[in-house]
Protein backbone atom coordinates (compact mmCIF):
# COMPACT_ATOMS: atom_id res chain seq x y z
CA UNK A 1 9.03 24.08 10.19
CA UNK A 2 10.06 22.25 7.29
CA UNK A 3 11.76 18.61 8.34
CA UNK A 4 11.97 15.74 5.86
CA UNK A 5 10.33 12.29 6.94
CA UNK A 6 13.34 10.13 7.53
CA UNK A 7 15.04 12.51 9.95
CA UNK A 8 11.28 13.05 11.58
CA UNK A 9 11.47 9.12 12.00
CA UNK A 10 15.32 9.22 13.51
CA UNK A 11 15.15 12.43 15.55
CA UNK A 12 11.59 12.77 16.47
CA UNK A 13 12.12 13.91 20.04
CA UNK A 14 14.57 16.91 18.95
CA UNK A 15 12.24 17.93 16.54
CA UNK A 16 9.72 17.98 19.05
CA UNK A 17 11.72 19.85 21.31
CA UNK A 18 12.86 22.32 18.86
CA UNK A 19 9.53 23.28 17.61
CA UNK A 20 8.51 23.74 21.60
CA UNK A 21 11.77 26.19 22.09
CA UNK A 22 10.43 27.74 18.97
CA UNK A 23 6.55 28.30 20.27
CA UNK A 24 5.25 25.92 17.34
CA UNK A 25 2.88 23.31 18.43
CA UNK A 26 4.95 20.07 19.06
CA UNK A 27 1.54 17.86 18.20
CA UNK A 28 2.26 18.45 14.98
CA UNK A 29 5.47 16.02 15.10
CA UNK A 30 3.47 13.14 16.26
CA UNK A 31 0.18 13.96 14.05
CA UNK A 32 2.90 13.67 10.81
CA UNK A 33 4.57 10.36 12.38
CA UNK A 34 1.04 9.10 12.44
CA UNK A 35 0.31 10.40 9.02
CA UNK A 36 3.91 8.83 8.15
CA UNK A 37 3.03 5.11 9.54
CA UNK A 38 -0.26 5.25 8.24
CA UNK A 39 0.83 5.89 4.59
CA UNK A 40 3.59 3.12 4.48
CA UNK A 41 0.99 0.38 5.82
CA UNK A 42 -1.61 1.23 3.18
CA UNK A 43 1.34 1.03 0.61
CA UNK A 44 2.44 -2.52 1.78
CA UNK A 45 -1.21 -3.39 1.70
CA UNK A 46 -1.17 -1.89 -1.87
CA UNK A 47 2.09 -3.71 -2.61
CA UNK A 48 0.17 -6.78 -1.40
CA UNK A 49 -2.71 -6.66 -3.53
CA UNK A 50 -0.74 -6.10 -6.75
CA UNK A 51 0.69 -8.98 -6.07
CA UNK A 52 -1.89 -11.15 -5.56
CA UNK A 53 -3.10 -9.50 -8.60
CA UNK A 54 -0.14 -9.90 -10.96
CA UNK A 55 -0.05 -13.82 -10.06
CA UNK A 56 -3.67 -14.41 -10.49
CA UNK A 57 -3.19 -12.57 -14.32
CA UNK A 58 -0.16 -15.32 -15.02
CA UNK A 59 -2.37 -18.32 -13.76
CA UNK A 60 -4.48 -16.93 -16.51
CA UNK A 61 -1.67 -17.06 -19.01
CA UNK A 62 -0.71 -20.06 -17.81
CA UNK A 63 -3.85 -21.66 -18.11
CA UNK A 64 -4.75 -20.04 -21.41
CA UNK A 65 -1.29 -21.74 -23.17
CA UNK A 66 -2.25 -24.94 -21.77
CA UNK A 67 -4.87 -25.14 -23.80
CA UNK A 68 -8.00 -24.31 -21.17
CA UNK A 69 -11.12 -22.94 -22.99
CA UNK A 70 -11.08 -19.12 -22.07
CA UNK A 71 -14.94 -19.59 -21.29
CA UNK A 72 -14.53 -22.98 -19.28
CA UNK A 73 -15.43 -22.47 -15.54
CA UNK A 74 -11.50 -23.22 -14.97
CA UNK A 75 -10.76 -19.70 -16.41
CA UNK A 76 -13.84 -17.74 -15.41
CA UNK A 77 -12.43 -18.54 -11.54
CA UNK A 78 -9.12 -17.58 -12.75
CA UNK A 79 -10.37 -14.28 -13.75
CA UNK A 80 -13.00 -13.80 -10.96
CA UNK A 81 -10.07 -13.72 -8.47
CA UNK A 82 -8.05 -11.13 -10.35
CA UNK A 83 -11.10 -9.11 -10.39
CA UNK A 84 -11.41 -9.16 -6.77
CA UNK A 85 -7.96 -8.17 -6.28
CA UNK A 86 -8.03 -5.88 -8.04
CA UNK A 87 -11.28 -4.51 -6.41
CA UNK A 88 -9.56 -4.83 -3.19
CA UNK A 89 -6.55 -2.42 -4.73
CA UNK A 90 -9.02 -0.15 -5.79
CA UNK A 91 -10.66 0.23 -2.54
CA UNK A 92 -7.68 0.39 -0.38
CA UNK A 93 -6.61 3.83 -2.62
């Protein structure tokens, strides 16, 4: 059975049915919703993280064009949270 993911979402419960009517294992619906739900919340998460990422890296720039000494404890903070976020990303893959 071969459905695509946003008619899986929609029609779930035909799809269900119809694999039953056709002896397939109707589990296999809600094991792909699960699958489904799971992989959009660890994108948002992912989505999350880049941007906590991205505005950590212009804080940098920002701080950098105003003049802050790039090895001043002002900047090594700066750079110590874009390193954790993007630690964070890394581990969430």
């Amino acid at each position: 059975m071969s459905v695509g993911l946003q008619r899986l979402r929609d029609d779930a419960d035909r799809i269900r049915q119809g694999a039953i009517d056709k002896g397939e294992d109707p589990s296999l619906v809600d094991a792909a919703l699960a699958a489904d739900e799971r992989r959009r919340r660890l994108l948002g998460e992912s989505d999350a993280l880049k941007a906590k990422r991205n505005a950590a890296s212009k804080r940098i720039g920002e701080a950098v064009r105003g003049g802050a000494p790039v090895d001043g404890p002002e900047m090594a903070e700066l750079k110590a949270a874009s390193t954790r976020a993007r630690r964070a990303d890394r581990r969430g893959r």
